[in-house]
Protein backbone atom coordinates (compact mmCIF):
# COMPACT_ATOMS: atom_id res chain seq x y z
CA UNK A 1 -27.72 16.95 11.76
CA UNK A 2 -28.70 18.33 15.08
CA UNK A 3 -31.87 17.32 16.37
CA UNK A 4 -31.84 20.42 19.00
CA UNK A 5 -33.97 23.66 17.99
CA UNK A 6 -31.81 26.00 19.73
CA UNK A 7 -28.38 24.88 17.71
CA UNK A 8 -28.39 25.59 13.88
CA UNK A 9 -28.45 22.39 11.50
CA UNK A 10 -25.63 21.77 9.38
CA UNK A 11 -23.10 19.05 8.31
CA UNK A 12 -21.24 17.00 10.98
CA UNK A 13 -17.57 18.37 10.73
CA UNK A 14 -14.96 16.50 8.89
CA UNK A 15 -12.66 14.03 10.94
CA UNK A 16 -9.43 12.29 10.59
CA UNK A 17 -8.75 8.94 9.65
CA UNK A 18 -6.05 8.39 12.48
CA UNK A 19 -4.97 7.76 15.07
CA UNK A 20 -4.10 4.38 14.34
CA UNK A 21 -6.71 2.01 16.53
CA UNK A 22 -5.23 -1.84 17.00
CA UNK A 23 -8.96 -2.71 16.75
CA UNK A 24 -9.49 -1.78 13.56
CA UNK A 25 -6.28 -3.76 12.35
CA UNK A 26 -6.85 -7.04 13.62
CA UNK A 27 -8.58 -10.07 11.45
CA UNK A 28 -10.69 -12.42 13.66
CA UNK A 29 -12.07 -9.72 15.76
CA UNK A 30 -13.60 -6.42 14.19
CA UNK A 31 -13.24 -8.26 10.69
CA UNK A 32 -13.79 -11.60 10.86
CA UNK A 33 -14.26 -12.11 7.20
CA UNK A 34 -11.05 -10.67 6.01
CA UNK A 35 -8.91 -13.92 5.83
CA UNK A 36 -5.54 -11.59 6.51
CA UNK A 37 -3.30 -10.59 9.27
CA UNK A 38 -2.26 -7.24 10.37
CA UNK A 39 1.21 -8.09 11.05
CA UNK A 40 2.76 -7.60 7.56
CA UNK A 41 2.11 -11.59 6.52
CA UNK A 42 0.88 -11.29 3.22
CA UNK A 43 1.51 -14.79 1.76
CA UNK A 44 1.49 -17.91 3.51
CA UNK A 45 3.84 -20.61 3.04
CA UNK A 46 3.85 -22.42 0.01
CA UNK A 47 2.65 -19.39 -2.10
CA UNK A 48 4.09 -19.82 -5.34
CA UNK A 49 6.59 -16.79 -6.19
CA UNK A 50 9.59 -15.18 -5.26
CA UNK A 51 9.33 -14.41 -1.44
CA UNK A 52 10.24 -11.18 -0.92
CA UNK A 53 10.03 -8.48 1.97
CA UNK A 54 9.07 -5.00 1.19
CA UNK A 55 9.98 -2.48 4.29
CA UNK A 56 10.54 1.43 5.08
CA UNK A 57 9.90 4.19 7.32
CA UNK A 58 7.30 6.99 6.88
CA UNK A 59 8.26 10.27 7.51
CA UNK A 60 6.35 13.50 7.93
CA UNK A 61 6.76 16.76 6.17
CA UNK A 62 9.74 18.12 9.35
CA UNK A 63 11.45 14.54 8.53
CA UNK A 64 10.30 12.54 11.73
CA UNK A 65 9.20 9.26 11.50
CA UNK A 66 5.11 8.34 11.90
CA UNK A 67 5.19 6.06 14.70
CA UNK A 68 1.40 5.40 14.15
CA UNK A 69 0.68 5.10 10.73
CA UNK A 70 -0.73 2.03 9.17
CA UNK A 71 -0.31 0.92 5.84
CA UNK A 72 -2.47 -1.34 3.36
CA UNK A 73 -0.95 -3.28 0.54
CA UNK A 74 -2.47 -4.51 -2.70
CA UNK A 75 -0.87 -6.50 -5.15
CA UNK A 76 -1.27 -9.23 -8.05
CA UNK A 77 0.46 -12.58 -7.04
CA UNK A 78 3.51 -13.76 -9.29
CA UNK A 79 1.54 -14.30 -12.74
CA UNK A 80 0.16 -10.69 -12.27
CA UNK A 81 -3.30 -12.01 -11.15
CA UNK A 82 -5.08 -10.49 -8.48
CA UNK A 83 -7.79 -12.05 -6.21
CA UNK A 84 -10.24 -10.24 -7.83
CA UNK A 85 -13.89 -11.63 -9.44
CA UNK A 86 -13.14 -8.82 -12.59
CA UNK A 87 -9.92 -10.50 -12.95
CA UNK A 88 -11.64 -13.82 -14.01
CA UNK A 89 -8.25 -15.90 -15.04
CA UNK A 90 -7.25 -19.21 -13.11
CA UNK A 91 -4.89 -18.55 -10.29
CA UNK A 92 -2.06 -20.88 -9.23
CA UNK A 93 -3.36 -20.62 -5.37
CA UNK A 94 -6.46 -19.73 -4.81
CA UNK A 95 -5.50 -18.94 -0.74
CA UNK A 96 -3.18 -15.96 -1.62
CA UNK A 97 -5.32 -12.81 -1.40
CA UNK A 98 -2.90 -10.06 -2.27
CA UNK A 99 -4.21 -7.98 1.18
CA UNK A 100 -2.01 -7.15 3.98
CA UNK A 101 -1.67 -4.46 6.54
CA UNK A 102 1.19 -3.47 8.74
CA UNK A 103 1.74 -0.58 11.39
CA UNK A 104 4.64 1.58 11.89
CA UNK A 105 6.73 1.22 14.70
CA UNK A 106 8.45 3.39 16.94
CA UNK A 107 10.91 4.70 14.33
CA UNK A 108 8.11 4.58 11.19
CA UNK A 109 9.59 0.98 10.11
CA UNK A 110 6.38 -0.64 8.38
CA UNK A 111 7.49 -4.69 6.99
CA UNK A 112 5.27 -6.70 4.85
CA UNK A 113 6.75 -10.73 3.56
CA UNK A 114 5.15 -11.23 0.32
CA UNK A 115 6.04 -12.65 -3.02
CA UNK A 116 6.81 -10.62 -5.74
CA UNK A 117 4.13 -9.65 -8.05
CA UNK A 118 3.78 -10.30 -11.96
CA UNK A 119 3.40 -7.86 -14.68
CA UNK A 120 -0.35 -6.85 -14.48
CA UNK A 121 -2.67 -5.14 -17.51
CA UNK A 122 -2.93 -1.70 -17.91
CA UNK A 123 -4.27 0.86 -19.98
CA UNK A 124 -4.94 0.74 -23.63
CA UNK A 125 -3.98 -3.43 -23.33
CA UNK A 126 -0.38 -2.03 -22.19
CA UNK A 127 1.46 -4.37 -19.59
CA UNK A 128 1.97 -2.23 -16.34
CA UNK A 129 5.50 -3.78 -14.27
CA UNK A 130 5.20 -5.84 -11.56
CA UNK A 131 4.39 -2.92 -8.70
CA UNK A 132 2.48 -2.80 -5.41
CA UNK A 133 -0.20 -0.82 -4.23
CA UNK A 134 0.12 1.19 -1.56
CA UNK A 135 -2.36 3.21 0.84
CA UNK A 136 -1.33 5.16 3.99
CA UNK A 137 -3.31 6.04 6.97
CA UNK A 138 -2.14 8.30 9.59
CA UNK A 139 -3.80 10.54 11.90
CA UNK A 140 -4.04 14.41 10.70
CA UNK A 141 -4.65 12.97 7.35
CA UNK A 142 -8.87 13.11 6.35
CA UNK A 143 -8.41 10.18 3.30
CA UNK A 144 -5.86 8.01 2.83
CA UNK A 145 -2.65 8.65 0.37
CA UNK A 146 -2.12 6.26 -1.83
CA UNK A 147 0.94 5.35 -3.84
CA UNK A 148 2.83 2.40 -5.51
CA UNK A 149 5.71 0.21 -4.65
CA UNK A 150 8.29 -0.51 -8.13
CA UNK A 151 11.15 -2.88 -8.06
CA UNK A 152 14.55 -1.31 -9.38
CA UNK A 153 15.68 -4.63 -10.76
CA UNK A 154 12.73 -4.53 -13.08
CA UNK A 155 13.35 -3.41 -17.19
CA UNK A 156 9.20 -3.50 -17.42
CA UNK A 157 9.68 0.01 -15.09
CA UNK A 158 10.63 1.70 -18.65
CA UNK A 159 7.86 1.05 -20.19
CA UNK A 160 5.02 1.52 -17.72
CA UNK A 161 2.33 3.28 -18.89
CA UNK A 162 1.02 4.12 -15.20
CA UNK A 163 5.20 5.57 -14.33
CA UNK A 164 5.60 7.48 -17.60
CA UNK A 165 3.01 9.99 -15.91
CA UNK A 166 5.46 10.86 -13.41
CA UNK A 167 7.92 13.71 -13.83
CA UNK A 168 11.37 11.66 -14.44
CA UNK A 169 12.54 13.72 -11.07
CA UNK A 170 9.87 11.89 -9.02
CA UNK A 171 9.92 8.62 -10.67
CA UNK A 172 12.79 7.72 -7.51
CA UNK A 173 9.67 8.32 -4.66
CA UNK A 174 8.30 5.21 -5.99
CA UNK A 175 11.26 2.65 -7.08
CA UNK A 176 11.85 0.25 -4.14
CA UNK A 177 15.79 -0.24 -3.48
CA UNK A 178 16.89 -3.98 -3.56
CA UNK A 179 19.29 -5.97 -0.56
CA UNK A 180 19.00 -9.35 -1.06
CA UNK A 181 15.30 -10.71 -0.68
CA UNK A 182 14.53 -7.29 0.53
CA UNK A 183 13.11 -4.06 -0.79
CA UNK A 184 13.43 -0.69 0.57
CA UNK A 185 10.54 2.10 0.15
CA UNK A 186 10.82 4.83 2.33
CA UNK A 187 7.77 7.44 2.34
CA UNK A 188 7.77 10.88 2.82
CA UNK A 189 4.41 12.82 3.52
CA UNK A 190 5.42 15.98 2.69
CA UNK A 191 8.61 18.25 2.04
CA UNK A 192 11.81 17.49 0.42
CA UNK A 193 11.69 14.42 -1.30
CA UNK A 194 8.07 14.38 -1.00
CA UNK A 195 6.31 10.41 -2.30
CA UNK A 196 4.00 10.80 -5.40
CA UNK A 197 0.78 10.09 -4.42
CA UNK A 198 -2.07 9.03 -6.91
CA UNK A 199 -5.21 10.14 -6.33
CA UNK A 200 -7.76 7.00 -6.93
């Protein structure tokens, strides 16, 4: 609130949470304590699990990549166990924190190397399929979006409680394609083919 007579108090305007800032990205400097990197290296070597790499571009609502978006990933580690203190059961590695962040490059690409998650619990006692969390960060945008990465290969995606809620036309926005060790997510803003975001 101003602090000068002559301008009328009232409540600082809104801002974005972009552009993208390199400082705000990078462990060991402006966050020492988060034991992660920034450059899509989720799980270190040696992390039990099937490595996997989840990658895509982010588009906005005229279909042109983000070239300086950043995205956040959460996820369970392979016996659906997050790095969590409410989660409270024994984890096979105690190092893998399920935490990663990756920009977008030129053309939107984002990459993260991972393992593959486990099924994790969901409402009501119901298993939820393995998945990934998603939030993205872009400038223009005042909160983050947030959204989830599924795995095609996976029968647990027919019975999730958490992708039953979305319209069977949608359910696509959120299934990650599979080449190899390799998943595909693209993500889409807005517009045609718009992702479903969750609001959390």
């Amino acid at each position: 609130m101003s602090t000068d007579s002559t301008r009328p108090e009232g409540i600082t305007p809104s801002q974005t949470v972009g552009p993208f800032f390199h400082y705000g990205l990078t462990p060991g400097t402006a966050y020492p304590h988060v034991p992660v990197s920034a450059d899509g290296h989720v799980a270190a070597a040696g992390t039990p699990g099937e490595r996997i790499v989840l990658t895509g571009r982010v588009f906005d609502g005229a279909g042109e990549p983000v070239p300086d978006a950043m995205l956040e990933i959460w996820q369970a580690d392979s016996d659906g166990r997050y790095a969590h203190p409410g989660d409270g059961r024994a984890r096979q590695s105690n190092s893998f924190m399920g935490f990663g962040r990756s920009d977008t490059r030129a053309d939107g690409t984002y990459r993260f190397e991972t393992v593959k998650p486990g099924k994790v619990p969901g409402p009501g006692g119901r298993e939820q399929a393995p998945h990934i969390l998603v939030a993205v960060f872009g400038r223009g945008m005042l909160k983050q979006l947030f959204t989830r990465a599924y795995f095609e290969d996976e029968a647990a995606n027919a019975s999730d409680p958490i992708l039953a809620l979305v319209p069977e036309a949608r359910r696509g926005t959120l299934i990650a394609k599979r080449h190899g060790d390799t998943y595909t997510l693209d993500i889409r803003l807005q517009g045609e083919g718009e992702t479903v975001f969750f609001a959390v």
